[in-house]
PDB file of N, CA and C in Angstrom:
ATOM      1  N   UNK A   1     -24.067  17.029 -33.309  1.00  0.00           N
ATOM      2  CA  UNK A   1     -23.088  15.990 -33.048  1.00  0.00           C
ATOM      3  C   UNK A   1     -22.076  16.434 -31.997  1.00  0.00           C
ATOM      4  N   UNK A   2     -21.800  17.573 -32.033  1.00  0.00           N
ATOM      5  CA  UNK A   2     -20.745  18.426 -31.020  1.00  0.00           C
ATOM      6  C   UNK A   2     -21.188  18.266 -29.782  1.00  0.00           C
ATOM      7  N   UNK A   3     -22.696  18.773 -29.618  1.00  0.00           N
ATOM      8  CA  UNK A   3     -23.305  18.956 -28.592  1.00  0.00           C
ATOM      9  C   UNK A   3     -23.419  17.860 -27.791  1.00  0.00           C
ATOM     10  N   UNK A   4     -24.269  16.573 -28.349  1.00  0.00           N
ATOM     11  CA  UNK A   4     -23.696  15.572 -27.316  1.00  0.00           C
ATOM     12  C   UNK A   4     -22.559  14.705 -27.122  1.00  0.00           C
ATOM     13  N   UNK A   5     -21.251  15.120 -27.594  1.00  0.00           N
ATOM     14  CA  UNK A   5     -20.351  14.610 -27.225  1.00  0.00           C
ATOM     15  C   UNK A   5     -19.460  15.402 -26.082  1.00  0.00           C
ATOM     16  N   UNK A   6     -19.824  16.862 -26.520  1.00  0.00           N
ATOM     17  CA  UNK A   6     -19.261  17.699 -25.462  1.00  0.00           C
ATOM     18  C   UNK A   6     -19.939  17.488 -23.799  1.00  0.00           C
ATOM     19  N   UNK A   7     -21.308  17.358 -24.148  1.00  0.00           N
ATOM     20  CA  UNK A   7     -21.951  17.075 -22.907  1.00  0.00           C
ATOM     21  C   UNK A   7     -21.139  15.672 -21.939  1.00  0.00           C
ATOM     22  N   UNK A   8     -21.253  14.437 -22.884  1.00  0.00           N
ATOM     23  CA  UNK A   8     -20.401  13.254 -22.502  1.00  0.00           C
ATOM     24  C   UNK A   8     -19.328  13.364 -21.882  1.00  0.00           C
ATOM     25  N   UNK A   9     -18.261  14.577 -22.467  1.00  0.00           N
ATOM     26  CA  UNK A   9     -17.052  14.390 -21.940  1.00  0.00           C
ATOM     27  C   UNK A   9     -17.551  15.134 -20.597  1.00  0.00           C
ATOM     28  N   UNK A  10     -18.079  16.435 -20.175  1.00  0.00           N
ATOM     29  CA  UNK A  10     -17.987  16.971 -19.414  1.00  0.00           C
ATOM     30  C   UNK A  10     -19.037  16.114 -17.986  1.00  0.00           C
ATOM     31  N   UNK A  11     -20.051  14.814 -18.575  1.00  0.00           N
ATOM     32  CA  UNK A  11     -20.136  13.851 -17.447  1.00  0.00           C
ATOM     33  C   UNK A  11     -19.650  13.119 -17.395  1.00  0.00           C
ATOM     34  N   UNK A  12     -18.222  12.817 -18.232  1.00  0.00           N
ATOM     35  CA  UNK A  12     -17.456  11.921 -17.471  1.00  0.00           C
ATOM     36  C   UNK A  12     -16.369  12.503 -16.832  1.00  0.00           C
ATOM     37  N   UNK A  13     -16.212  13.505 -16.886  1.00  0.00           N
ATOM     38  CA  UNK A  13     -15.035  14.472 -16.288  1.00  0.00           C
ATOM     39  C   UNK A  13     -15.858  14.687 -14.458  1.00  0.00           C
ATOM     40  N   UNK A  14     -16.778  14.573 -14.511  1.00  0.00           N
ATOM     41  CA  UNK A  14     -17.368  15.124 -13.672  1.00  0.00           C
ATOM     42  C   UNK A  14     -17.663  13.875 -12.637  1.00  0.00           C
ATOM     43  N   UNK A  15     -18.007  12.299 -13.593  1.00  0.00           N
ATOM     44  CA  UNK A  15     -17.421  11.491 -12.501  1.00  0.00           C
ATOM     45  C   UNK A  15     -15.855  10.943 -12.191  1.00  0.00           C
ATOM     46  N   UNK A  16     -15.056  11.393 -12.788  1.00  0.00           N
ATOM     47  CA  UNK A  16     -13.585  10.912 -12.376  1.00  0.00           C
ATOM     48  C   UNK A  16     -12.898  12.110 -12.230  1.00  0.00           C
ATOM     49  N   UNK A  17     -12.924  13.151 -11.919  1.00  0.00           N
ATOM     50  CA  UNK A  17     -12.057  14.686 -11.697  1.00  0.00           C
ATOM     51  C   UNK A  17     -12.080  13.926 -10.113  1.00  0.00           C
ATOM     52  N   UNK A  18     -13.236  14.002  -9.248  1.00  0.00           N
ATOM     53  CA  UNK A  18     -12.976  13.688  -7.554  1.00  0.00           C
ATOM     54  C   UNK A  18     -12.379  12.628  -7.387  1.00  0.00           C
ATOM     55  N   UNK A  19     -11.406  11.910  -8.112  1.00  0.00           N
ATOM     56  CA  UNK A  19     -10.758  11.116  -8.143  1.00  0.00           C
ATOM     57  C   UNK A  19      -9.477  11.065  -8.272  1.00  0.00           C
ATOM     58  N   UNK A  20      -9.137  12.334  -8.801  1.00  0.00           N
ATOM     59  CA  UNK A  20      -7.782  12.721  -9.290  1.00  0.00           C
ATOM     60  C   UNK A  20      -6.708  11.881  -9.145  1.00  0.00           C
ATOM     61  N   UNK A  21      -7.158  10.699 -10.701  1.00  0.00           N
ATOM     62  CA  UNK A  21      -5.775   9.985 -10.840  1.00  0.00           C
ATOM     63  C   UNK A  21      -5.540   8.796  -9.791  1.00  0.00           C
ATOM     64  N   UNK A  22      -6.574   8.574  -9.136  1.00  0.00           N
ATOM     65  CA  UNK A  22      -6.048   7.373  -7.969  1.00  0.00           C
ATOM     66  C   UNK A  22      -6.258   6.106  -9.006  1.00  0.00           C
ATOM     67  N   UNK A  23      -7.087   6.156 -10.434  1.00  0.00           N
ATOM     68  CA  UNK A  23      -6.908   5.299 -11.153  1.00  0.00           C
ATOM     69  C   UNK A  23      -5.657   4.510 -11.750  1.00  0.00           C
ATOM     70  N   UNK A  24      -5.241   5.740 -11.562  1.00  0.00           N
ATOM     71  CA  UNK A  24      -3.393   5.493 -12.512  1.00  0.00           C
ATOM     72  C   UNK A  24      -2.831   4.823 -11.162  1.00  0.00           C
ATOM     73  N   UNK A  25      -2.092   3.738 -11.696  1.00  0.00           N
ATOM     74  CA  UNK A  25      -1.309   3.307 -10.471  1.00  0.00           C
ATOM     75  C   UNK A  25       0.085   3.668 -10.038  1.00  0.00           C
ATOM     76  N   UNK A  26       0.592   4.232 -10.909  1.00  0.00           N
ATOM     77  CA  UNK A  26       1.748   5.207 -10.927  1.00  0.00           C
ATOM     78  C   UNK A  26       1.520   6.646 -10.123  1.00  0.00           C
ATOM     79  N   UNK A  27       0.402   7.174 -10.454  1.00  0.00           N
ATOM     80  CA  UNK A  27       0.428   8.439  -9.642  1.00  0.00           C
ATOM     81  C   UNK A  27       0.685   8.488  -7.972  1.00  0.00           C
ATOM     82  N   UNK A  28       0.324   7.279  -7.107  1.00  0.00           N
ATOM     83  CA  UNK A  28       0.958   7.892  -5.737  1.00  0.00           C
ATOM     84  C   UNK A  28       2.548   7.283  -5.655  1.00  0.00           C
ATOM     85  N   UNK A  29       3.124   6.768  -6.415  1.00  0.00           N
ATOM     86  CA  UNK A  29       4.598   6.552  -6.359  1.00  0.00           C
ATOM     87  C   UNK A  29       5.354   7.346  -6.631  1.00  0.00           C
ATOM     88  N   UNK A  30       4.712   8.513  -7.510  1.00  0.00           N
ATOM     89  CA  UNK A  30       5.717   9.914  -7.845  1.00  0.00           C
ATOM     90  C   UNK A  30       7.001  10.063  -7.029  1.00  0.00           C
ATOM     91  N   UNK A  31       6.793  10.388  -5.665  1.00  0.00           N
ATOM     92  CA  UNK A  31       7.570  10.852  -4.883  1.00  0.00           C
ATOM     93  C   UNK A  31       7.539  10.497  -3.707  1.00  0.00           C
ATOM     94  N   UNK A  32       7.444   9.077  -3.813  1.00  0.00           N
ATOM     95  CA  UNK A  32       7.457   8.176  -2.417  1.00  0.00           C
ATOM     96  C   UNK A  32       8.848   7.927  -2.267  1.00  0.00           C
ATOM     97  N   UNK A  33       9.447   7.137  -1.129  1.00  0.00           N
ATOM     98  CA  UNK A  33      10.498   6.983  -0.763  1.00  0.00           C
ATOM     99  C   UNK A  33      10.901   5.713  -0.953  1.00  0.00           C
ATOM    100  N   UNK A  34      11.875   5.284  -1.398  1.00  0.00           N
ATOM    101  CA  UNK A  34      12.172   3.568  -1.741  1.00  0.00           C
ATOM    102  C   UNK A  34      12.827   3.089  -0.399  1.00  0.00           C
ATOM    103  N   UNK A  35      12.520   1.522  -0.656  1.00  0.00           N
ATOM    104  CA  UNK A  35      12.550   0.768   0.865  1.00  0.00           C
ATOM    105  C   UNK A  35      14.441   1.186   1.241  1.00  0.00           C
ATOM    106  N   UNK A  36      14.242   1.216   2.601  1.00  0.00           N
ATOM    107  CA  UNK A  36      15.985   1.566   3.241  1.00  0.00           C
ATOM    108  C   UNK A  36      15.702   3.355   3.463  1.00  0.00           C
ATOM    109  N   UNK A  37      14.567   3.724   3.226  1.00  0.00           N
ATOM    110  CA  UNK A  37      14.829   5.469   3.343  1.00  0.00           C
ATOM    111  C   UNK A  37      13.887   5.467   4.756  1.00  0.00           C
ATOM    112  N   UNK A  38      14.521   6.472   5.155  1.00  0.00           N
ATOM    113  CA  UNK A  38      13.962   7.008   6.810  1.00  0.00           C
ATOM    114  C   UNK A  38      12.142   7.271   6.457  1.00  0.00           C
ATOM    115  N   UNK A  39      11.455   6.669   7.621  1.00  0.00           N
ATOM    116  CA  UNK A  39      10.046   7.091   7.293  1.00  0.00           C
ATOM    117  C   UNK A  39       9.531   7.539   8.467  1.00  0.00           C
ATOM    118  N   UNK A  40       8.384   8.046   9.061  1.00  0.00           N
ATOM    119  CA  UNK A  40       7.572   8.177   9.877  1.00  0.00           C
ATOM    120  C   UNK A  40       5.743   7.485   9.957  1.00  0.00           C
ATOM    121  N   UNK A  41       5.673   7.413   8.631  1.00  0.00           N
ATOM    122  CA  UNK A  41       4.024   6.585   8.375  1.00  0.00           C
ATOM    123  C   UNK A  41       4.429   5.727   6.969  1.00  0.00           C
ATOM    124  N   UNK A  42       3.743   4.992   7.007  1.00  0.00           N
ATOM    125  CA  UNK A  42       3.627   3.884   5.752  1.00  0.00           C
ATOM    126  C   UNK A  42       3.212   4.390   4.718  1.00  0.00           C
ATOM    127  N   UNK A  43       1.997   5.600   4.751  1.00  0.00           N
ATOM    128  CA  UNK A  43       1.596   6.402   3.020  1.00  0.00           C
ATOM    129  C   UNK A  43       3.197   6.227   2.043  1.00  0.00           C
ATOM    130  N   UNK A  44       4.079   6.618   3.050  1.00  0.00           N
ATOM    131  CA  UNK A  44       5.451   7.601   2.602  1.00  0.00           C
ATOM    132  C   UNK A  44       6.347   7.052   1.695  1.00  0.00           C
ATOM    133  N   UNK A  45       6.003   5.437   1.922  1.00  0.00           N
ATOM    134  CA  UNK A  45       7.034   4.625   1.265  1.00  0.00           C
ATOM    135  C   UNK A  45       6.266   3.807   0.207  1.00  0.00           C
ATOM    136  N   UNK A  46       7.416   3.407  -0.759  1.00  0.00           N
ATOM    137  CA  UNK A  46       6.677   2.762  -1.721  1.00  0.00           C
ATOM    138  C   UNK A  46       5.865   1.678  -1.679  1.00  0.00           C
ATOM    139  N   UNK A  47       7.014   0.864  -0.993  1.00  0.00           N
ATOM    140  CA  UNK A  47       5.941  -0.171  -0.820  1.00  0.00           C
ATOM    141  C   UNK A  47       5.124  -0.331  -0.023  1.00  0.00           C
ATOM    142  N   UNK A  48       4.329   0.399   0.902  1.00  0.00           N
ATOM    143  CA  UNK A  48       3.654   1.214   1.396  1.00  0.00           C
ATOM    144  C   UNK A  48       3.470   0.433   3.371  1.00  0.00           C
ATOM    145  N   UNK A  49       4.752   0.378   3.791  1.00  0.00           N
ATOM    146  CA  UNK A  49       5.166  -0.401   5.059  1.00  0.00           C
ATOM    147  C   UNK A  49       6.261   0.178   5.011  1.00  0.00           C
ATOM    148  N   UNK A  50       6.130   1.142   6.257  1.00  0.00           N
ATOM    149  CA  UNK A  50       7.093   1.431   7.254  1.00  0.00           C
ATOM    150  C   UNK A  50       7.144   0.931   8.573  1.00  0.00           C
ATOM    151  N   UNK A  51       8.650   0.087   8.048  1.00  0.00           N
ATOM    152  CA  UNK A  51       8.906  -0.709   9.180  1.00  0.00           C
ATOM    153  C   UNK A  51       9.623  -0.471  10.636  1.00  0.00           C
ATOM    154  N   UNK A  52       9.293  -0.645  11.765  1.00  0.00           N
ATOM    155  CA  UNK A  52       9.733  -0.355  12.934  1.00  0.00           C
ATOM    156  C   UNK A  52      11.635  -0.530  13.134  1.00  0.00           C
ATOM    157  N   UNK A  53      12.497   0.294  12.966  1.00  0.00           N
ATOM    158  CA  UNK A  53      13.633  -0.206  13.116  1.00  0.00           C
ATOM    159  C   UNK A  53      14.195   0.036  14.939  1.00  0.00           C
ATOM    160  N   UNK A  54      14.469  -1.153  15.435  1.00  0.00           N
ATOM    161  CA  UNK A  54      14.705  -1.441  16.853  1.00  0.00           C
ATOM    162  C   UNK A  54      16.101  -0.481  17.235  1.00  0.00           C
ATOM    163  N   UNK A  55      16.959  -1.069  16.056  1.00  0.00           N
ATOM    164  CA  UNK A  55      18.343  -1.163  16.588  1.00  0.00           C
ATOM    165  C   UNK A  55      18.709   0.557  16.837  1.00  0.00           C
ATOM    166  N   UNK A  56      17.988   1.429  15.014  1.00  0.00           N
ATOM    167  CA  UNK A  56      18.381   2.753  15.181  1.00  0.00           C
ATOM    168  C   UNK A  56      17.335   3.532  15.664  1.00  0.00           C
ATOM    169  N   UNK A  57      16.229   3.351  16.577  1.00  0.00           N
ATOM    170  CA  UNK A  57      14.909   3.767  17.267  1.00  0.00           C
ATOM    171  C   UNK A  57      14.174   4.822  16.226  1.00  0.00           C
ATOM    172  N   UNK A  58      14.080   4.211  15.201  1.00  0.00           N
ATOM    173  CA  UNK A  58      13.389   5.048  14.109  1.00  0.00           C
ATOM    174  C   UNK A  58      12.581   4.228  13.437  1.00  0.00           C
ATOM    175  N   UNK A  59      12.388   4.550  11.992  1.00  0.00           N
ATOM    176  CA  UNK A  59      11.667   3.630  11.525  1.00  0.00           C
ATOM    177  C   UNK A  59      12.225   3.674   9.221  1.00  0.00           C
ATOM    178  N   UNK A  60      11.930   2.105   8.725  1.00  0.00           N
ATOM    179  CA  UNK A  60      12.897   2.359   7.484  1.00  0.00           C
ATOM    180  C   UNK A  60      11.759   1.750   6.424  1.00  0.00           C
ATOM    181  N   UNK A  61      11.308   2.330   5.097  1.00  0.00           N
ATOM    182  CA  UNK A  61      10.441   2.036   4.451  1.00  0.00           C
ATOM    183  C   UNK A  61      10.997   0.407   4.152  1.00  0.00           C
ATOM    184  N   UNK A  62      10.437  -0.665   3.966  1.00  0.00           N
ATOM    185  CA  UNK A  62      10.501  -1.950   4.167  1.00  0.00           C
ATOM    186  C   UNK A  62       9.851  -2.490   3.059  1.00  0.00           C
ATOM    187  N   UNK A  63       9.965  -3.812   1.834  1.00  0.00           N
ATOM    188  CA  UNK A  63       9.574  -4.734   1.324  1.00  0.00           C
ATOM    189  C   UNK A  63       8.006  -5.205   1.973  1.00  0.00           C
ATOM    190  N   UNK A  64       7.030  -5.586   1.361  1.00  0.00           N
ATOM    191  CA  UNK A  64       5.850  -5.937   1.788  1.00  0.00           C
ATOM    192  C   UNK A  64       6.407  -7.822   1.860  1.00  0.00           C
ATOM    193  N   UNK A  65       5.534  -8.078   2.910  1.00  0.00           N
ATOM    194  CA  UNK A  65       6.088  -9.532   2.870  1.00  0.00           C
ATOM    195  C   UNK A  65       5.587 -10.516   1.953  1.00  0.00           C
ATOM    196  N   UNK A  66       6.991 -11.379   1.440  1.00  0.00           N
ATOM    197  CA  UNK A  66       6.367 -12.578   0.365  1.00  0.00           C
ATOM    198  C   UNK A  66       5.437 -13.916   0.608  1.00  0.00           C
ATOM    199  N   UNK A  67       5.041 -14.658  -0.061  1.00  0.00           N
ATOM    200  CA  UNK A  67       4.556 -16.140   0.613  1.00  0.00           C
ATOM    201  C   UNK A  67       5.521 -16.792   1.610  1.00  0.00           C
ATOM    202  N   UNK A  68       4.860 -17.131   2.370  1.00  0.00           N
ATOM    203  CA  UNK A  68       4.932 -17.918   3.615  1.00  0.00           C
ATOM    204  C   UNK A  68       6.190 -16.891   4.623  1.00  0.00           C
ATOM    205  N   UNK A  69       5.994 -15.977   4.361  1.00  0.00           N
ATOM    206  CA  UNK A  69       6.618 -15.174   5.453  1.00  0.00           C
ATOM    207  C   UNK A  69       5.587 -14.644   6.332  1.00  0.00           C
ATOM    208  N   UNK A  70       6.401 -14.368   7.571  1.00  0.00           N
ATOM    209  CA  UNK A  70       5.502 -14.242   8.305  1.00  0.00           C
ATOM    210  C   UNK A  70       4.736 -12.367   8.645  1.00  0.00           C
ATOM    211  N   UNK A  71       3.759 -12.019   8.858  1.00  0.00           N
ATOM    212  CA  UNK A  71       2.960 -10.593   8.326  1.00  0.00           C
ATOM    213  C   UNK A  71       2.059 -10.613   9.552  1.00  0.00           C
ATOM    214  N   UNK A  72       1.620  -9.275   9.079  1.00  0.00           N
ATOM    215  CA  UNK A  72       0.033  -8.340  10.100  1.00  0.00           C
ATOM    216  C   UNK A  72      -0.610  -7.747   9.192  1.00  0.00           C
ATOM    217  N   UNK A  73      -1.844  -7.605   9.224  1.00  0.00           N
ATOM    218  CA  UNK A  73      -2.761  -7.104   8.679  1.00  0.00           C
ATOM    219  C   UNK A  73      -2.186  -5.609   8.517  1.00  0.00           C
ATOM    220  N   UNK A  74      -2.730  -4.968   7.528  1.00  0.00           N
ATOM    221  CA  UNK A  74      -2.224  -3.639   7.140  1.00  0.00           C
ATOM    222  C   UNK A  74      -2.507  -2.786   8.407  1.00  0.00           C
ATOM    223  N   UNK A  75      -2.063  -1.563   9.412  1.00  0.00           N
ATOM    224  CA  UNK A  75      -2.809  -1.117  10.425  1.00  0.00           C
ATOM    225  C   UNK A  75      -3.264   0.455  10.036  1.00  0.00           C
ATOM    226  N   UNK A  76      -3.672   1.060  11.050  1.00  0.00           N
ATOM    227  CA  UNK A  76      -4.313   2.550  10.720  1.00  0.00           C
ATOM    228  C   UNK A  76      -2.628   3.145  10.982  1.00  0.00           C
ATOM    229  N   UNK A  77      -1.970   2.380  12.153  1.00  0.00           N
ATOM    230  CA  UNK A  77      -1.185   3.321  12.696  1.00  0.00           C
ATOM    231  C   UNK A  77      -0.282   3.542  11.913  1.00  0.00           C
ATOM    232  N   UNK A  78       1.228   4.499  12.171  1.00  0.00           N
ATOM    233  CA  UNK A  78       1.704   5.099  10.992  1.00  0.00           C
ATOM    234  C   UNK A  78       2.942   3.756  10.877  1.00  0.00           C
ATOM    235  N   UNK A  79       3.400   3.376  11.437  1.00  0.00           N
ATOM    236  CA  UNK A  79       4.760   2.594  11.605  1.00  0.00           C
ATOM    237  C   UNK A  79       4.042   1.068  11.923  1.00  0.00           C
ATOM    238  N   UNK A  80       4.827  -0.041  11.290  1.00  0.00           N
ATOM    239  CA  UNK A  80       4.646  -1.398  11.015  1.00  0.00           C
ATOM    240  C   UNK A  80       5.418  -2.082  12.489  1.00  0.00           C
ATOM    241  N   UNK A  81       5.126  -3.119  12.754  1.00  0.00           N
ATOM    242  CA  UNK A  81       6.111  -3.933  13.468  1.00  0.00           C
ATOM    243  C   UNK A  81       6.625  -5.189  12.452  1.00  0.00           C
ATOM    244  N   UNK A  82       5.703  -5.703  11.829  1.00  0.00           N
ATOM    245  CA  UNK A  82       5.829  -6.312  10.276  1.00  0.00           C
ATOM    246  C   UNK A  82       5.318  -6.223   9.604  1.00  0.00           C
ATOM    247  N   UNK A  83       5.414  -6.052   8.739  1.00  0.00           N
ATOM    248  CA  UNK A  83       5.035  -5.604   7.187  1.00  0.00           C
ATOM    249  C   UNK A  83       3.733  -6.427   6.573  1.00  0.00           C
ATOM    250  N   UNK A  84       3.004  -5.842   5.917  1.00  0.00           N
ATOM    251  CA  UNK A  84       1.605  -6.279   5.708  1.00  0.00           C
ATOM    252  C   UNK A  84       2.446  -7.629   4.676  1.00  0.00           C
ATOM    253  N   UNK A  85       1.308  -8.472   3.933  1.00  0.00           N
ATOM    254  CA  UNK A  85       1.280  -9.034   2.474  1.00  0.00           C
ATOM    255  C   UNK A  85       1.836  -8.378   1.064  1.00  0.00           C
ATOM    256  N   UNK A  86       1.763  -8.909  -0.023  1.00  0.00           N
ATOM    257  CA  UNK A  86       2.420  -8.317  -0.968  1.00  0.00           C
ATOM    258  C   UNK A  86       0.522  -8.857  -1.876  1.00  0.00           C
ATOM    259  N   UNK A  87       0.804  -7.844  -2.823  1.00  0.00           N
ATOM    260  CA  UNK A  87      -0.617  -7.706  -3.375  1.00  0.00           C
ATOM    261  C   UNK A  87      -0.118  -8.916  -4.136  1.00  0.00           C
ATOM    262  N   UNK A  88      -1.802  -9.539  -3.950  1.00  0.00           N
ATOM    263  CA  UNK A  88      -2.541 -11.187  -4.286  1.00  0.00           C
ATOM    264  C   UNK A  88      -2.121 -12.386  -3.110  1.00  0.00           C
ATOM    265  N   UNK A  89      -1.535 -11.489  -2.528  1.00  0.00           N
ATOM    266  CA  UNK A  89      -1.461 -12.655  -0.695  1.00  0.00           C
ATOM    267  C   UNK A  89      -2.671 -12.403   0.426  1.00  0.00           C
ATOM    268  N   UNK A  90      -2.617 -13.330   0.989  1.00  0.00           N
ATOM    269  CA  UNK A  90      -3.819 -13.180   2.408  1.00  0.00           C
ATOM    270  C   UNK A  90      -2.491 -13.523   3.666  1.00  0.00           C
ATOM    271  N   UNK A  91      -2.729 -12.484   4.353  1.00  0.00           N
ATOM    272  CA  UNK A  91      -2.139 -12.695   5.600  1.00  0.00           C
ATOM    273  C   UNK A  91      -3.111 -13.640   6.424  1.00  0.00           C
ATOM    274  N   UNK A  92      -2.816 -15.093   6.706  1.00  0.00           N
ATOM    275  CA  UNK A  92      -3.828 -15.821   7.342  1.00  0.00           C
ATOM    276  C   UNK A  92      -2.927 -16.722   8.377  1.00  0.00           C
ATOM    277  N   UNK A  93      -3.543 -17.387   9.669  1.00  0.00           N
ATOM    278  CA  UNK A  93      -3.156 -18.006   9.951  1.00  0.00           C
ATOM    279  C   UNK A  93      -3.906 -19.738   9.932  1.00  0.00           C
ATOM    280  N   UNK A  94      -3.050 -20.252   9.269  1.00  0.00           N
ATOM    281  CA  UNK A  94      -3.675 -22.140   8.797  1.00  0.00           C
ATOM    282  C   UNK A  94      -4.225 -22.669  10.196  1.00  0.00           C
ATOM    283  N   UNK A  95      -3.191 -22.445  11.413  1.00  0.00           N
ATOM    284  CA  UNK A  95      -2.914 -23.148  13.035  1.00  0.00           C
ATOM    285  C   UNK A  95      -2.804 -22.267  14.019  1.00  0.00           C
ATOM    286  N   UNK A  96      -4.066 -22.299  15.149  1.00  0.00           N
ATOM    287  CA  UNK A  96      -4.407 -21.494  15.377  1.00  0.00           C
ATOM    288  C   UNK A  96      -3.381 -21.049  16.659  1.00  0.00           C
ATOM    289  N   UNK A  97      -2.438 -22.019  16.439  1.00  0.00           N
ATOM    290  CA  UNK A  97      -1.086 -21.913  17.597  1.00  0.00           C
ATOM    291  C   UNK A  97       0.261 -21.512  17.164  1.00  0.00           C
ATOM    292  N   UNK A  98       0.030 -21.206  15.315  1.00  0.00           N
ATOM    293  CA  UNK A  98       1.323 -20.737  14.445  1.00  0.00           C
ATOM    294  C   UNK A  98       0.491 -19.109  14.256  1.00  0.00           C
ATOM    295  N   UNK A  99       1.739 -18.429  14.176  1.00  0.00           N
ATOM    296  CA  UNK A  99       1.489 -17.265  13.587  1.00  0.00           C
ATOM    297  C   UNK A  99       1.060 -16.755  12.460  1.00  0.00           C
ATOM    298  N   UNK A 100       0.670 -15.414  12.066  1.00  0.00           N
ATOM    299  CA  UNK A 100       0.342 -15.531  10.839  1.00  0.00           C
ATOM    300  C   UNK A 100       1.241 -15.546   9.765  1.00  0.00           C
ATOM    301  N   UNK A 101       0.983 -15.550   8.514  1.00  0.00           N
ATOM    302  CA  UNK A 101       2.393 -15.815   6.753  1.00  0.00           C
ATOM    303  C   UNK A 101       1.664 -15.749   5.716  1.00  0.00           C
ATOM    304  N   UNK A 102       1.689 -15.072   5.000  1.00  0.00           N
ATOM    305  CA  UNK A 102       1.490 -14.829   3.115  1.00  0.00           C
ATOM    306  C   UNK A 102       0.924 -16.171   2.777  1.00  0.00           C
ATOM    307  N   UNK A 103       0.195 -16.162   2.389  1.00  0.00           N
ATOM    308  CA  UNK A 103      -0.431 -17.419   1.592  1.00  0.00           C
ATOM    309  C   UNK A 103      -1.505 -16.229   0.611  1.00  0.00           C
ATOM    310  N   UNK A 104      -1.029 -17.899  -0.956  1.00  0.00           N
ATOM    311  CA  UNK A 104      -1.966 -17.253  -1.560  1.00  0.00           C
ATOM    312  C   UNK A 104      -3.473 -17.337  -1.586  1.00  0.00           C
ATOM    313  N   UNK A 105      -4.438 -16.624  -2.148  1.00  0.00           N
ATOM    314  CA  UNK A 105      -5.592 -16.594  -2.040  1.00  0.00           C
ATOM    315  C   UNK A 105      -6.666 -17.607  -2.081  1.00  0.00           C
TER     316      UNK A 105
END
Protein backbone atom coordinates (compact mmCIF):
# COMPACT_ATOMS: atom_id res chain seq x y z
CA UNK A 1 0.00 0.00 0.00
CA UNK A 2 3.07 2.34 0.81
CA UNK A 3 4.66 1.41 -2.24
CA UNK A 4 2.22 2.63 -4.64
CA UNK A 5 1.37 5.64 -3.11
CA UNK A 6 4.91 6.65 -2.59
CA UNK A 7 5.53 5.98 -6.24
CA UNK A 8 2.29 8.43 -7.04
CA UNK A 9 3.52 11.15 -5.06
CA UNK A 10 6.97 11.06 -6.48
CA UNK A 11 5.10 11.15 -10.31
CA UNK A 12 3.34 13.81 -9.44
CA UNK A 13 6.12 15.74 -7.93
CA UNK A 14 7.91 15.06 -10.94
CA UNK A 15 5.19 16.56 -13.16
CA UNK A 16 4.70 19.89 -11.22
CA UNK A 17 8.36 20.51 -9.41
CA UNK A 18 9.34 22.21 -13.31
CA UNK A 19 6.76 24.36 -12.54
CA UNK A 20 7.65 25.75 -9.37
CA UNK A 21 4.49 27.27 -8.09
CA UNK A 22 3.45 29.23 -11.29
CA UNK A 23 0.17 27.39 -10.27
CA UNK A 24 -0.30 29.47 -7.16
CA UNK A 25 -1.35 32.80 -8.22
CA UNK A 26 0.11 34.54 -5.39
CA UNK A 27 3.59 33.32 -5.90
CA UNK A 28 4.85 35.95 -8.60
CA UNK A 29 3.34 38.91 -6.52
CA UNK A 30 5.66 38.17 -3.55
CA UNK A 31 7.82 40.99 -4.25
CA UNK A 32 6.54 42.89 -7.08
CA UNK A 33 6.19 46.53 -6.94
CA UNK A 34 2.69 48.25 -6.52
CA UNK A 35 1.36 50.65 -9.21
CA UNK A 36 3.11 54.48 -8.62
CA UNK A 37 6.65 52.59 -7.92
CA UNK A 38 9.60 53.32 -10.36
CA UNK A 39 9.93 50.38 -12.97
CA UNK A 40 12.08 49.45 -15.88
CA UNK A 41 10.02 46.19 -17.46
CA UNK A 42 6.43 45.19 -16.81
CA UNK A 43 7.47 41.46 -15.09
CA UNK A 44 8.31 44.05 -12.09
CA UNK A 45 5.04 45.40 -11.30
CA UNK A 46 2.03 44.01 -10.05
CA UNK A 47 -0.17 44.65 -12.22
CA UNK A 48 2.08 43.60 -14.64
CA UNK A 49 2.28 47.17 -16.99
CA UNK A 50 4.89 49.42 -16.77
CA UNK A 51 3.83 52.45 -17.89
CA UNK A 52 5.83 55.01 -19.98
CA UNK A 53 6.00 58.22 -17.77
CA UNK A 54 6.58 61.38 -20.29
CA UNK A 55 6.67 64.12 -17.87
CA UNK A 56 9.53 62.40 -15.38
CA UNK A 57 11.41 60.42 -18.54
CA UNK A 58 11.14 57.20 -16.68
CA UNK A 59 8.73 54.81 -16.35
CA UNK A 60 5.76 54.00 -13.19
CA UNK A 61 4.13 50.50 -12.56
CA UNK A 62 0.44 51.42 -13.80
CA UNK A 63 -3.31 49.89 -13.32
CA UNK A 64 -4.14 47.43 -16.28
CA UNK A 65 -6.87 49.11 -18.26
CA UNK A 66 -10.72 48.81 -17.42
CA UNK A 67 -13.77 48.38 -19.97
CA UNK A 68 -14.00 50.73 -22.58
CA UNK A 69 -10.74 52.35 -21.90
CA UNK A 70 -8.61 52.71 -24.26
CA UNK A 71 -5.32 49.72 -24.42
CA UNK A 72 -2.49 47.71 -26.57
CA UNK A 73 -2.00 44.38 -26.73
CA UNK A 74 0.40 43.11 -24.02
CA UNK A 75 4.14 43.72 -25.80
CA UNK A 76 7.56 41.71 -25.53
CA UNK A 77 9.10 45.09 -24.84
CA UNK A 78 9.90 46.07 -21.26
CA UNK A 79 7.91 49.52 -20.84
CA UNK A 80 4.08 50.14 -21.96
CA UNK A 81 2.91 53.27 -23.81
CA UNK A 82 -0.65 51.97 -22.55
CA UNK A 83 -1.40 49.52 -20.53
CA UNK A 84 -2.64 46.14 -21.72
CA UNK A 85 -6.55 44.88 -20.60
CA UNK A 86 -7.48 43.81 -17.19
CA UNK A 87 -7.99 39.92 -17.01
CA UNK A 88 -11.49 38.78 -18.77
CA UNK A 89 -11.19 41.92 -21.27
CA UNK A 90 -10.24 41.78 -25.08
CA UNK A 91 -8.38 44.70 -26.21
CA UNK A 92 -10.37 45.05 -29.62
CA UNK A 93 -11.15 47.53 -31.91
CA UNK A 94 -15.35 47.56 -32.92
CA UNK A 95 -14.35 50.67 -35.90
CA UNK A 96 -11.80 50.27 -37.85
CA UNK A 97 -11.21 54.24 -37.66
CA UNK A 98 -11.60 54.23 -33.54
CA UNK A 99 -8.89 53.02 -31.54
CA UNK A 100 -8.57 50.19 -29.59
CA UNK A 101 -10.69 49.78 -25.55
CA UNK A 102 -11.44 46.88 -23.09
CA UNK A 103 -14.42 45.19 -24.07
CA UNK A 104 -15.68 42.24 -22.64
CA UNK A 105 -15.27 38.88 -24.17
Amino acid sequence: MLRPMATAFLLLMGVLLPYQGKFWPFHKKKFMKMNGAECSHHSECVSDCCLMDLNNRGALCAPKARVARLCLPQTKGSINIICPCQWGLKCISKDPTCSRRCHLI
